[in-house]
C-alpha atoms as a PDB file:
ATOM      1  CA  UNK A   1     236.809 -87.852  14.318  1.00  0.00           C
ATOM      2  CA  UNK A   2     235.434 -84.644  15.485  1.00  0.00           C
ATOM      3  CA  UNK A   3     238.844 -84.172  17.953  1.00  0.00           C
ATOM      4  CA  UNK A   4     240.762 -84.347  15.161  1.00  0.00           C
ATOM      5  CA  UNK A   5     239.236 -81.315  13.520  1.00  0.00           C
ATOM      6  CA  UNK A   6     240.438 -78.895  16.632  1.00  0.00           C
ATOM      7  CA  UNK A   7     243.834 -81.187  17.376  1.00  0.00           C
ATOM      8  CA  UNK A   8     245.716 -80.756  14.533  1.00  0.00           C
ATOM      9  CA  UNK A   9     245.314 -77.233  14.233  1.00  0.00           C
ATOM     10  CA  UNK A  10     246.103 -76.921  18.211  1.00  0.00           C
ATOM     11  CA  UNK A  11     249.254 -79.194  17.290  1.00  0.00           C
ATOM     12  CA  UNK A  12     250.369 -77.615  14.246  1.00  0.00           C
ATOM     13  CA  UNK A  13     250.194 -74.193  15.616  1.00  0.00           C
ATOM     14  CA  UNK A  14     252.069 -75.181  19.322  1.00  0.00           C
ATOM     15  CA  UNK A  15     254.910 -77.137  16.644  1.00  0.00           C
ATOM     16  CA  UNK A  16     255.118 -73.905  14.811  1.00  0.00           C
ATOM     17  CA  UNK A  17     255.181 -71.694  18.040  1.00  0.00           C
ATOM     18  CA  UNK A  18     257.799 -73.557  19.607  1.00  0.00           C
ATOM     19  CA  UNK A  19     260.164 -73.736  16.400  1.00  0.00           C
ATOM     20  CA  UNK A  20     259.561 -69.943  16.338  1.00  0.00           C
ATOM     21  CA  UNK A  21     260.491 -69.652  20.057  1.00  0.00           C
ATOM     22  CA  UNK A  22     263.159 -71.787  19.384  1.00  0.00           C
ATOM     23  CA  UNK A  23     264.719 -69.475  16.955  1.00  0.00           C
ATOM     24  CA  UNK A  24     264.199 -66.428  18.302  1.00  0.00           C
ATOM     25  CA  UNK A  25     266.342 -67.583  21.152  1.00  0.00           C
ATOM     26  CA  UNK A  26     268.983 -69.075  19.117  1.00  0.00           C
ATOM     27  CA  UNK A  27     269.082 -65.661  17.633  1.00  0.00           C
ATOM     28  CA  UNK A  28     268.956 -64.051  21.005  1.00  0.00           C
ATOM     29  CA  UNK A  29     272.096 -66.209  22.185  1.00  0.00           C
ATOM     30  CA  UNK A  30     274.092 -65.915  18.694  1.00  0.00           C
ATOM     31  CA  UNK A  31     273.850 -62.302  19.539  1.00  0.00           C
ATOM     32  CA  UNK A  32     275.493 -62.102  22.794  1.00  0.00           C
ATOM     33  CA  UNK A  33     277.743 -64.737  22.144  1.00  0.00           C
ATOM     34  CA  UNK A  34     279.155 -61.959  19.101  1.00  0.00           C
ATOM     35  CA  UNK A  35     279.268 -59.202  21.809  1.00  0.00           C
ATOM     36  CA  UNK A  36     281.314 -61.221  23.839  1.00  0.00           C
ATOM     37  CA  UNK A  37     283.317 -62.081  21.358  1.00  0.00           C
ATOM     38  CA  UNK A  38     283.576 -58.226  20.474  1.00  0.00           C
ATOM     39  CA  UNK A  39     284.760 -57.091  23.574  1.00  0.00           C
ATOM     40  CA  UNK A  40     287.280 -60.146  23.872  1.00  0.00           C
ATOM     41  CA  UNK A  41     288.266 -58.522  20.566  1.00  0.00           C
ATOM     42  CA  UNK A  42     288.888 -54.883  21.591  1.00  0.00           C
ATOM     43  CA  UNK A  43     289.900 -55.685  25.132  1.00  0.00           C
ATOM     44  CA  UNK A  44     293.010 -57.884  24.076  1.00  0.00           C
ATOM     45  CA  UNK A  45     295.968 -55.722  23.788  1.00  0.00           C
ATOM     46  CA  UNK A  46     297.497 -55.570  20.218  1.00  0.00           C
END
């Protein structure tokens, strides 16, 4: 029972970390995917 104590917290906090991770590099992608999608933008010819 005494594992428990220090395993949930441990598993909790590496869930949370990862979903953080996770989104940060979501947001990191979303990001260059626009910039790409900027310069398609102004490098087509009107």
């Amino acid at each position: 029972m005494d594992n428990l104590v220090w395993i949930l917290p441990t598993l909790s906090a590496a869930f949370f970390g990862l979903a953080f991770y996770g989104q940060s590099v979501k947001v990191d992608r979303l990001e260059k995917d626009i910039e790409k999608l900027k310069s398609i933008n102004y490098s087509r010819p009107n």
